[in-house]
Protein backbone atom coordinates (compact mmCIF):
# COMPACT_ATOMS: atom_id res chain seq x y z
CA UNK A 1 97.65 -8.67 -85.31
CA UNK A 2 97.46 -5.29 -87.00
CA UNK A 3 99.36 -2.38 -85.67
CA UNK A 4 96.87 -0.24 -85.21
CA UNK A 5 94.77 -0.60 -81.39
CA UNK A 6 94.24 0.35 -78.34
CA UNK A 7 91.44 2.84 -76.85
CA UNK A 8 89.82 5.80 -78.52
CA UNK A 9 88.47 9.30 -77.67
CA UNK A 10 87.50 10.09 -81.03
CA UNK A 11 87.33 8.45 -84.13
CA UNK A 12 90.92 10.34 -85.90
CA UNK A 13 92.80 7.43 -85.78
CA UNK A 14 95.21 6.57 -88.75
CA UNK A 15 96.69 3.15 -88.36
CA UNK A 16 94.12 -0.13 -89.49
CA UNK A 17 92.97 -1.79 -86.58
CA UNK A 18 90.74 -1.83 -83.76
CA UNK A 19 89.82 0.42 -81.02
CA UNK A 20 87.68 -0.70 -78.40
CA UNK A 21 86.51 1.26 -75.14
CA UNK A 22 85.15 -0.44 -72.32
CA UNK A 23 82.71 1.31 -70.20
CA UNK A 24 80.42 0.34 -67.41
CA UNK A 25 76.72 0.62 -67.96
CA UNK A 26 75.14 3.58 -66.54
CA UNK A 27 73.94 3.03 -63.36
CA UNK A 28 70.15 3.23 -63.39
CA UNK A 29 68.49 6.01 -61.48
CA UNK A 30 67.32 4.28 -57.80
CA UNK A 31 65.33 5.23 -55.06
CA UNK A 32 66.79 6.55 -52.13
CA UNK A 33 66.74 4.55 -48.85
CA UNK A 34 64.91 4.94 -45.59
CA UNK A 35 65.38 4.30 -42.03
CA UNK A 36 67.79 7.20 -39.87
CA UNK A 37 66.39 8.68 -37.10
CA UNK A 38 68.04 11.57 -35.21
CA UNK A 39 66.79 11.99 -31.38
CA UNK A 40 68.70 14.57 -28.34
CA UNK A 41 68.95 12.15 -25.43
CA UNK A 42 70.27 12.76 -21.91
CA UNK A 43 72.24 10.02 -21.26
CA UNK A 44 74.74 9.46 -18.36
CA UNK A 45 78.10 8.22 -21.03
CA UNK A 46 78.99 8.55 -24.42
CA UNK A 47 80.39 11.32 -26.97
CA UNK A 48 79.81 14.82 -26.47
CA UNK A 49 78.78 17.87 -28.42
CA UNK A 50 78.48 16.32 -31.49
CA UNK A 51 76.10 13.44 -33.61
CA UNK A 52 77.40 9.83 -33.30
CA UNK A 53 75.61 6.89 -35.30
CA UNK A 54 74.29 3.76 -33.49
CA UNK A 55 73.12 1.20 -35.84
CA UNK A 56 70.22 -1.09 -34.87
CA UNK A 57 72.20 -4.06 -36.16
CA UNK A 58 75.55 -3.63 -33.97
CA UNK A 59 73.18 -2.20 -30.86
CA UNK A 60 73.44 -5.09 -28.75
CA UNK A 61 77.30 -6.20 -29.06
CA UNK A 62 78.18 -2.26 -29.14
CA UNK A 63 76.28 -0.97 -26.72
CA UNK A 64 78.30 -1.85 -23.57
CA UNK A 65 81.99 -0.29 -25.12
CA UNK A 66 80.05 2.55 -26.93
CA UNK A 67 77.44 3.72 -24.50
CA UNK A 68 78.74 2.56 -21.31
CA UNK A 69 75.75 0.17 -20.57
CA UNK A 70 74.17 -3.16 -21.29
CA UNK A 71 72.18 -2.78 -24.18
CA UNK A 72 68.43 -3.70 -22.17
CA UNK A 73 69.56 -1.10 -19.36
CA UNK A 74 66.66 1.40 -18.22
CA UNK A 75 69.50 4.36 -19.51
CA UNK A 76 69.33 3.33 -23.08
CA UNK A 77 65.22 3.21 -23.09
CA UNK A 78 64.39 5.48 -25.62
CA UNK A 79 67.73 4.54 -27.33
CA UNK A 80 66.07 0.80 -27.58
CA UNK A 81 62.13 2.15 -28.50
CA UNK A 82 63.77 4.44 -31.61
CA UNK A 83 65.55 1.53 -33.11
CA UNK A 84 62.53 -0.90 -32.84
CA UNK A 85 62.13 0.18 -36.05
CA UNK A 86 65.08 2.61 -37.16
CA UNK A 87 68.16 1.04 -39.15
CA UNK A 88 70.36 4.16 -37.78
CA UNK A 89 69.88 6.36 -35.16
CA UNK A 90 72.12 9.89 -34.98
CA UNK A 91 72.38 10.45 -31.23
CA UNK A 92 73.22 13.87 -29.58
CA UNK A 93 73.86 13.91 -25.69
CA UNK A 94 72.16 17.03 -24.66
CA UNK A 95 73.81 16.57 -21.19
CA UNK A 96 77.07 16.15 -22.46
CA UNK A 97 79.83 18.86 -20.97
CA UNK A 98 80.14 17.55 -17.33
CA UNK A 99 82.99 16.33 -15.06
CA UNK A 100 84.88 13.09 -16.26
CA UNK A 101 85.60 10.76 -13.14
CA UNK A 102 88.90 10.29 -12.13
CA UNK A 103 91.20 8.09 -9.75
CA UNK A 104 94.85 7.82 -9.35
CA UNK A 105 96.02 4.49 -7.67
CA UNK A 106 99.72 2.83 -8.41
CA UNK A 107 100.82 5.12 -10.10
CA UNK A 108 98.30 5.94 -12.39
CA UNK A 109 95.73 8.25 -12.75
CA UNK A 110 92.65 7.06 -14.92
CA UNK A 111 90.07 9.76 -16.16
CA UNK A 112 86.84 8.47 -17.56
CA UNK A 113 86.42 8.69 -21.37
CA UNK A 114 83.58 10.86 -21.54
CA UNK A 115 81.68 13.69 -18.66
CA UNK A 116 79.29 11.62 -16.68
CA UNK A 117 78.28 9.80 -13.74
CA UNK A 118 78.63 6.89 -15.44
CA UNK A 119 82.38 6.71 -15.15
CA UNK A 120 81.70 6.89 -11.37
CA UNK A 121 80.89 3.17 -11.67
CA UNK A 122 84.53 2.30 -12.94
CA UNK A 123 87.34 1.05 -10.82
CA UNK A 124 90.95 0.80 -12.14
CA UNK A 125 93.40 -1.52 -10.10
CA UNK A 126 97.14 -2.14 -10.71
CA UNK A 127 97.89 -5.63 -10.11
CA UNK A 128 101.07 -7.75 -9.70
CA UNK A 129 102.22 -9.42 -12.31
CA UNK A 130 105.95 -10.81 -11.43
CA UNK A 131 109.06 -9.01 -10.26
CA UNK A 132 109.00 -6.23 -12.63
CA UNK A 133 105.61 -6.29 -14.51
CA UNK A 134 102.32 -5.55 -13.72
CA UNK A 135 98.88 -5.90 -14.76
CA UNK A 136 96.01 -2.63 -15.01
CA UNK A 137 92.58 -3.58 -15.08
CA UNK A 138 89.71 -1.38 -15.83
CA UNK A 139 86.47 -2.76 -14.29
CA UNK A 140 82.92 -1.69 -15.25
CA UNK A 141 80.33 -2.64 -12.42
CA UNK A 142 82.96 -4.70 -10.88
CA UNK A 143 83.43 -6.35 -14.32
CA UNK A 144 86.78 -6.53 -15.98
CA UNK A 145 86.77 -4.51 -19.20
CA UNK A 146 90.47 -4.22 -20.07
CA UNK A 147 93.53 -5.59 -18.61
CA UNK A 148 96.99 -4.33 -19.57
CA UNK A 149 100.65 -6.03 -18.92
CA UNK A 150 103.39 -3.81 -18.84
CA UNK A 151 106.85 -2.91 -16.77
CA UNK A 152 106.67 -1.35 -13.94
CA UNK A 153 109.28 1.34 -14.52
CA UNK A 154 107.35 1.98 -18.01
CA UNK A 155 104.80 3.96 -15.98
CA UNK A 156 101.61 5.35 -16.93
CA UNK A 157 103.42 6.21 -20.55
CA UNK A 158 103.11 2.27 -21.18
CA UNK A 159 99.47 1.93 -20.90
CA UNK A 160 96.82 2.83 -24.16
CA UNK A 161 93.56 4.36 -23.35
CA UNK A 162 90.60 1.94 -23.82
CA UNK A 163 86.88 2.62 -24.55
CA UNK A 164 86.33 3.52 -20.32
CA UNK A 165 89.63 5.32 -19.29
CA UNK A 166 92.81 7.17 -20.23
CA UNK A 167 95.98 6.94 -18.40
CA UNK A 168 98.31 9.67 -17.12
CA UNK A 169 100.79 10.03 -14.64
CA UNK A 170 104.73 10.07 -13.96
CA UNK A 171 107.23 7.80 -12.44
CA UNK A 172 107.28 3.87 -12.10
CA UNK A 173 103.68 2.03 -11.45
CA UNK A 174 103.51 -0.33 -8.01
CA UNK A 175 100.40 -2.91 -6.92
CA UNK A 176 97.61 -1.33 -5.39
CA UNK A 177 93.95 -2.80 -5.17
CA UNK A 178 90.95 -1.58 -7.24
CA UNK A 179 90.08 2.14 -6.64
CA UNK A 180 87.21 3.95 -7.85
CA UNK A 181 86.42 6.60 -9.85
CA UNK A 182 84.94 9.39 -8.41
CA UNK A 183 83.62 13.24 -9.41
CA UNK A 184 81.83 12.60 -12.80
CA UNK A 185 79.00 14.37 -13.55
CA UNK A 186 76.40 14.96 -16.58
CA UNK A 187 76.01 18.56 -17.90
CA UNK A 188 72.94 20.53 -16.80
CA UNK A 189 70.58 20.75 -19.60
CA UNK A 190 70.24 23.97 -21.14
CA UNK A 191 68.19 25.10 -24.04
CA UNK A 192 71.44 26.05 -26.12
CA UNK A 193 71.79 22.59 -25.42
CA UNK A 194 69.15 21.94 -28.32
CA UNK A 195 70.25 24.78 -30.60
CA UNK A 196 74.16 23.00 -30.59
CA UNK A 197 72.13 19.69 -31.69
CA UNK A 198 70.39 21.34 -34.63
CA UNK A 199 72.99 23.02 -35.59
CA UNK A 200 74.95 20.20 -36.12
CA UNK A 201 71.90 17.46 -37.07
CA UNK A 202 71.91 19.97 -40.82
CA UNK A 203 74.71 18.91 -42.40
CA UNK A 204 73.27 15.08 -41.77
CA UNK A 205 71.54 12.68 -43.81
CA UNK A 206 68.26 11.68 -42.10
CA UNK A 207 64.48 11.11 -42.30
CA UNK A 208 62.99 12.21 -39.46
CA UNK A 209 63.92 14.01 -36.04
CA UNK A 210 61.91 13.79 -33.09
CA UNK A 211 62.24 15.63 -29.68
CA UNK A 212 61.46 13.30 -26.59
CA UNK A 213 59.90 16.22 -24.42
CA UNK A 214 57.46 18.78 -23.15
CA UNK A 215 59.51 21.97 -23.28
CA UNK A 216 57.65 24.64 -25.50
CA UNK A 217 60.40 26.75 -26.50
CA UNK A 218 62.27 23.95 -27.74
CA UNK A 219 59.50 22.61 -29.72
CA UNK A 220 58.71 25.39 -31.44
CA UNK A 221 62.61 25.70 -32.21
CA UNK A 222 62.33 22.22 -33.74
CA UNK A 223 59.39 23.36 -35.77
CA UNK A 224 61.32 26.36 -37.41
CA UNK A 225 63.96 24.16 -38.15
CA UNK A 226 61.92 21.73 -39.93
CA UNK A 227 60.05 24.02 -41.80
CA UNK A 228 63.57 25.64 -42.78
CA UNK A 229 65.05 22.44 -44.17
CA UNK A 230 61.93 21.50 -45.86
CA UNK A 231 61.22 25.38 -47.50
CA UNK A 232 64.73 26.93 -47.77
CA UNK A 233 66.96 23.57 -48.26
CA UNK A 234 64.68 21.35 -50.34
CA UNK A 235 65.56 18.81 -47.34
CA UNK A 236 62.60 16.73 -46.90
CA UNK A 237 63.01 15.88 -43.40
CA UNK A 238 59.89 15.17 -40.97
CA UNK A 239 59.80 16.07 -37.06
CA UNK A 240 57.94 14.24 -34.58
CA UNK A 241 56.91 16.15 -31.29
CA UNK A 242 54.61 15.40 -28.53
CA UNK A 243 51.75 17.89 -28.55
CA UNK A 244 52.84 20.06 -30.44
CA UNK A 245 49.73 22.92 -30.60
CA UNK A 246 49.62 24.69 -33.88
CA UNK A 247 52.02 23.21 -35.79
CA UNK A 248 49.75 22.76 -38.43
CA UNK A 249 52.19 21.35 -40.88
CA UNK A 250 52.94 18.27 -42.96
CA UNK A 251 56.23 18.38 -41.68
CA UNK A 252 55.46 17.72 -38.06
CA UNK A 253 53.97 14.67 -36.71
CA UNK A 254 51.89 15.59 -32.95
CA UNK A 255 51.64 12.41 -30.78
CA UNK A 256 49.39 12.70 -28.57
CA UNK A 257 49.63 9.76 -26.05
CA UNK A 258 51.92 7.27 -25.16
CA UNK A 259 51.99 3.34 -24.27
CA UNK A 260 52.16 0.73 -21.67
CA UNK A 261 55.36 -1.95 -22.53
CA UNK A 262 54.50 -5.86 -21.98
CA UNK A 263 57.32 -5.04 -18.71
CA UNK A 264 54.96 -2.80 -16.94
CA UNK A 265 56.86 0.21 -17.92
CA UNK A 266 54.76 3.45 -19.44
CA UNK A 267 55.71 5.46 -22.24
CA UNK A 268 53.83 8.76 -21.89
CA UNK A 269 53.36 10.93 -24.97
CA UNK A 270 56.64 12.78 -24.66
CA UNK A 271 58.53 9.74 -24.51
CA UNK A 272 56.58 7.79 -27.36
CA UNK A 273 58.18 10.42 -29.44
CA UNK A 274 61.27 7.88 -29.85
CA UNK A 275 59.00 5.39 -31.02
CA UNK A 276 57.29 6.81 -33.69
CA UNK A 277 60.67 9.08 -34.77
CA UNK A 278 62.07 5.51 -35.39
CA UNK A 279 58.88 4.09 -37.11
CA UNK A 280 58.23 7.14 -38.98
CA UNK A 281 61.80 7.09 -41.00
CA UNK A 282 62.10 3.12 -41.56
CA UNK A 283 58.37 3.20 -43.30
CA UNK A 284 58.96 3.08 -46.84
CA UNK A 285 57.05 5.22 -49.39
CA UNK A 286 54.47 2.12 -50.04
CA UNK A 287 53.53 1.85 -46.36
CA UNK A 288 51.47 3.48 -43.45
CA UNK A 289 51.37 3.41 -40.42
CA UNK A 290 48.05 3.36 -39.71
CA UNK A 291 46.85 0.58 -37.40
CA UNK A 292 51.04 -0.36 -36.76
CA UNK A 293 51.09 -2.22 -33.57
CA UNK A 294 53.45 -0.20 -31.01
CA UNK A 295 56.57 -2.83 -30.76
CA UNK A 296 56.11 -4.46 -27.42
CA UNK A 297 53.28 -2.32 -26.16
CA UNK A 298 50.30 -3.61 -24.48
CA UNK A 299 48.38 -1.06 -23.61
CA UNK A 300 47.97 2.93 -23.80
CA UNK A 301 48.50 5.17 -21.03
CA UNK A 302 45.62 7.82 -21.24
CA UNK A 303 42.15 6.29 -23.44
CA UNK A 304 40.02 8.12 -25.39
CA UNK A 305 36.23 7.93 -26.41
CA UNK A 306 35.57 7.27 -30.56
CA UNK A 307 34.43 11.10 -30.20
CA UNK A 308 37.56 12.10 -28.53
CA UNK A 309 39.55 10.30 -31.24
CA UNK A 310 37.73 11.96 -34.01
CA UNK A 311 38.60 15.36 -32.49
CA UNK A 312 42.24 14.27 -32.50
CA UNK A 313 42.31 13.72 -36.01
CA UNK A 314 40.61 16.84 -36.92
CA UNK A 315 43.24 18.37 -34.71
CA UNK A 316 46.19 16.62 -36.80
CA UNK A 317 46.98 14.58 -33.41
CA UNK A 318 49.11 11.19 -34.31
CA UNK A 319 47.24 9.23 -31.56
CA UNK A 320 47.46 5.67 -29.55
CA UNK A 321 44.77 3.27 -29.21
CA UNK A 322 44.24 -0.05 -27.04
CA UNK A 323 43.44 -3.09 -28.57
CA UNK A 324 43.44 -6.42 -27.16
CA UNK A 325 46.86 -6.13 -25.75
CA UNK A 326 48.07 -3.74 -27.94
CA UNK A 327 48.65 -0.51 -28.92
CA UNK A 328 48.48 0.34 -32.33
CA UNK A 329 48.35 3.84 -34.13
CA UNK A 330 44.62 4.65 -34.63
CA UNK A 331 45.81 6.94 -37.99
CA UNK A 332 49.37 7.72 -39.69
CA UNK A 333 48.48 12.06 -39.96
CA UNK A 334 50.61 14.66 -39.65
CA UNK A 335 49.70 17.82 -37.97
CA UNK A 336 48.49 19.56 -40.84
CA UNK A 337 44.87 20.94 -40.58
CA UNK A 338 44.38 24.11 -42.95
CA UNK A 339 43.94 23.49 -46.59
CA UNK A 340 44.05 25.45 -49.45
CA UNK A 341 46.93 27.17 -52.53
CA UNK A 342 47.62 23.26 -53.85
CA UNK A 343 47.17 21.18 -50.40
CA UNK A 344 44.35 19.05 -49.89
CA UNK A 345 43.24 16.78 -47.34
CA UNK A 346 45.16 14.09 -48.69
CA UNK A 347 48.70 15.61 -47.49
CA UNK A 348 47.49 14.72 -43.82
CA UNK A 349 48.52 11.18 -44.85
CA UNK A 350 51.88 10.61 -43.81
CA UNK A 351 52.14 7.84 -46.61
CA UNK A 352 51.29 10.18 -49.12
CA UNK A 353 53.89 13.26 -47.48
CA UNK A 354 56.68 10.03 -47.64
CA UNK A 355 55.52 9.73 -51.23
CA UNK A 356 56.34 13.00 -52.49
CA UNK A 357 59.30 14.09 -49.94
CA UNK A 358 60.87 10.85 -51.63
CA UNK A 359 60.29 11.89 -54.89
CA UNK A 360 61.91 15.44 -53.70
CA UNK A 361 64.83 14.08 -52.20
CA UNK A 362 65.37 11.19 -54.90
CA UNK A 363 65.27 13.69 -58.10
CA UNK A 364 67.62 16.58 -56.18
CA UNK A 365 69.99 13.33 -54.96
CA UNK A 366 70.20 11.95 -58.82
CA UNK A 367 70.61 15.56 -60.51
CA UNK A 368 73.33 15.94 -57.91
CA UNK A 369 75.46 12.98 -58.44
CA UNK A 370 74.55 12.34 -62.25
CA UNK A 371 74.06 15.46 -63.84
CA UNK A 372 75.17 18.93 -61.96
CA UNK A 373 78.25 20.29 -63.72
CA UNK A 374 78.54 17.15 -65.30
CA UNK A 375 75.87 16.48 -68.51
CA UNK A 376 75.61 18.94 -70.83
CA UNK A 377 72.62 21.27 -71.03
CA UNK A 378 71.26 19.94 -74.32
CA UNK A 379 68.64 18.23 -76.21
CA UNK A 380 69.85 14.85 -75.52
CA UNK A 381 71.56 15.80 -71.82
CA UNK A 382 68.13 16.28 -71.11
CA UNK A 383 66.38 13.48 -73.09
CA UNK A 384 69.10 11.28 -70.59
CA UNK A 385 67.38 13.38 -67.35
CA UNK A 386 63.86 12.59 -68.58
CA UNK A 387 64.85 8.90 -69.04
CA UNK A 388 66.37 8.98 -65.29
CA UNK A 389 63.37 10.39 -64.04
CA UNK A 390 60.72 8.28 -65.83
CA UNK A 391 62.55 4.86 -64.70
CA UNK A 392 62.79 6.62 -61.13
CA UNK A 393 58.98 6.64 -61.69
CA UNK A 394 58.18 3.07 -63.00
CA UNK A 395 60.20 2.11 -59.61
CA UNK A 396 58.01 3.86 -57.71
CA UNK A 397 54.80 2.68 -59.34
CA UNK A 398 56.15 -0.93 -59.10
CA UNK A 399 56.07 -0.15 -55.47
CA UNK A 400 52.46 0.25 -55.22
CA UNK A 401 53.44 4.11 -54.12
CA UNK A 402 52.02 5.56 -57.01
CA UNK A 403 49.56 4.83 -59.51
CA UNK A 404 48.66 5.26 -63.46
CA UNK A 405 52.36 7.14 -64.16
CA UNK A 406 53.86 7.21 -67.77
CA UNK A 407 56.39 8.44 -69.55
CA UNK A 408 54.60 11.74 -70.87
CA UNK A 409 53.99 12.65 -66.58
CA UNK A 410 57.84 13.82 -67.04
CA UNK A 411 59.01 16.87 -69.34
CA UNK A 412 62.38 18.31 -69.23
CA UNK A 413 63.04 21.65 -71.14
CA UNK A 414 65.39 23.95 -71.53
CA UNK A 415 65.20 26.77 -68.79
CA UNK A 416 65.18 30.26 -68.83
CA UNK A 417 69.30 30.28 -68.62
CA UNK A 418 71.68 28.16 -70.77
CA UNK A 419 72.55 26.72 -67.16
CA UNK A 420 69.06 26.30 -66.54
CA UNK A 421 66.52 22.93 -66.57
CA UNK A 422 62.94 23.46 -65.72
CA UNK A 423 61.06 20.38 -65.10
CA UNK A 424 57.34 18.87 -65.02
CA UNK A 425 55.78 16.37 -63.22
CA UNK A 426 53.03 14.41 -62.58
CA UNK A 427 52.47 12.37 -59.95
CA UNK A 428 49.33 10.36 -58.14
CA UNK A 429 50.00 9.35 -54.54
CA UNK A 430 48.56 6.02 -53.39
CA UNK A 431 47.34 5.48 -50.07
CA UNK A 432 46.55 2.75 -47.76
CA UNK A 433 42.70 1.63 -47.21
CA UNK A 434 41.57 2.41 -43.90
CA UNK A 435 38.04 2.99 -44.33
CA UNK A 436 35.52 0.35 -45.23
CA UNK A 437 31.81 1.46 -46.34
CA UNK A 438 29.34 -1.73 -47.29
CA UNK A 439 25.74 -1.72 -48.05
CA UNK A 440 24.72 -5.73 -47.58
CA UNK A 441 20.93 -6.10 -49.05
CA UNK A 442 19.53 -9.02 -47.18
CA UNK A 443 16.66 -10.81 -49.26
């Protein structure tokens, strides 16, 4: 073997031999992925003042431990609707802030996990377990959750905290039958309340937000704070509200009425919200909406006349219609209903909006992790870009999302700093047939 080898930076070396690198292949530019939803809930148990992640996948074996209920329970509702269709749901408890439960019995004192009247329906019981042992049991609903052996003289210093209950207390622990909690209470609901969720939804990765109710203030807070993200942050993000006047954006989605479920339960407008929030972010860039039968819905709760309808799309409303048992979404718009400076009627189309805040959020997340600080601001740094974006592109058009793109769509120059890359694109939006004109001639 000669004794020259090894690895190389660059080609100097002196000895004969070979030097070989080994590098992985660069990682062609992909699409990003869809499906997070971000709702404010009131709910009754579960973190407080911040996001927390519940992921349609783990909802029914987590839902108990996580969010203090069974995962059908009439608490978790609009929980359930959003991840119909959502793969991940970011979950702020607008009620969060109240009084944890407590109890002390044996010993012990146990204090609910989380503010809440929820931990009201906990019981905690120290049980005997032998001479000098004995056994706590937390109990959910009369249910045993968590059971714990330990000494007697260890005291309340022996026991771990479990997903229901902490323990505190001094001295040794002694039998005493199941107590319950008492005192827990949720937070009143305040309109900071909303503000604190906001606040801390913009440092998230998501697709769409939507507010589940009817007050005014806060929905025009939601639409400032999409129209921020989308303007100032280059965020593509869309909201969903119900009837949300003047909005007139491409940003916000207005639903207009809401559903019956197949359990006799009805959705009004407010509360669809959830629904289409989760719909809205899992449809992918090659999809609408647009006749989407609600999941599990058999009926609408207010109808409307074909004229009635029409007016709602002129208005930009995201309306409900019945249909032989179901409900399905008469047309996927957006609230947008001026037009004018570059927008046409086309951006009503929520397929088309999903088209190009893809493309937006796909190009900043590739410059981001491939290029910024990173490639150099040259000919063939920004040949590499072009290439990046044109394959970004062909994925798309593969898609059916867009239509007749090529390689000359995509320039990449040389901007007017040495730090600086100005870019051009071309791009046509497909959308989805929905409207069917035929002339028969009949001889």
């Amino acid at each position: 073997m000669p004794m020259g080898g090894g690895t190389f930076t660059v080609q100097n070396q002196l000895l004969p031999g070979s030097y070989i690198n080994f590098v992985s292949a660069a990682t062609a530019a992909a699409m990003g992925s869809r499906g997070t939803a971000a709702l404010p809930l009131e709910l009754d148990w579960g973190p407080e003042g911040k996001i927390f992640r519940v992921e349609a996948e783990d909802f029914q074996r987590t839902a108990l431990e996580e969010l203090g209920h069974d995962p059908s329970a009439p608490e978790l509702l609009l929980m359930r609707e959003a991840l119909k269709r959502a793969k991940t749901l970011l979950v702020y408890r607008v009620d969060g802030g109240g009084t944890k439960a407590s109890v002390t019995v044996g010993g012990v004192t146990a204090t609910a996990r989380y503010g809440g009247t929820r931990g009201n329906a906990m019981q905690v019981a120290v049980l005997a377990n032998g001479a000098d042992d004995v056994d706590v049991v937390t109990y959910l609903d009369g249910v045993e959750m968590d059971r714990q052996s330990v000494a007697k003289a260890g005291g309340a210093a022996a026991l771990e905290a479990n997903a229901y209950v902490t323990f505190s207390g001094e001295g040794a622990l002694s039998a005493a039958a199941a107590a319950a909690l008492t005192g827990g209470t949720n937070a009143t609901v305040a309109a900071s309340a909303y503000t604190a969720w906001l606040n801390a939804l913009e440092v998230e990765d998501f697709n769409v937000l939507g507010y589940p109710g009817k007050d005014a203030d806060v929905k025009e807070q939601v639409c400032a704070f999409v129209e921020r993200l989308r303007d100032d942050e280059g965020k593509k993000v869309v909201g969903v509200l119900f009837q949300a006047e003047g909005a007139d954006s491409v940003g916000i989605v207005n639903v207009k009425n809401g559903v019956v479920l197949s359990d006799g339960t009805t959705l009004s407008g407010d509360k669809a919200v959830a629904w289409v929030t989760g719909a809205s972010a899992a449809a992918e860039v090659n999809e609408s909406l647009t006749n989407t039968a609600y999941d599990g819905a058999v009926d609408v709760d207010v109808k409307y006349t074909k004229s009635q309808c029409e007016a709602a799309i002129r208005a930009g409303e995201f309306l409900f219609y019945a249909d032989g048992g179901k409900a399905r979404v008469l047309a996927d718009i957006n609230s947008r209903t001026s037009f004018g400076g570059g927008i046409s009627e086309d951006w009503t189309s929520n397929r088309v909006v999903r088209v190009m805040d893809g493309w937006a959020n796909d190009v900043a997340r590739i410059f981001g992790e491939r290029y910024l600080g990173v490639q150099t601001n040259s000919d063939t740094g920004r040949s590499v870009f072009q290439a990046d974006l044109v394959s970004l592109g062909k994925q798309y058009e593969s898609l059916d999302a867009i239509s007749g793109f090529a390689v000359e769509d995509v320039t990449v120059q040389q901007g007017s700093g040495k730090r600086d890359v100005s870019v051009t694109c071309a791009l046509q939006p497909n959308d989805s047939m929905e409207k069917l004109y035929m002339t028969v001639t009949v001889a």
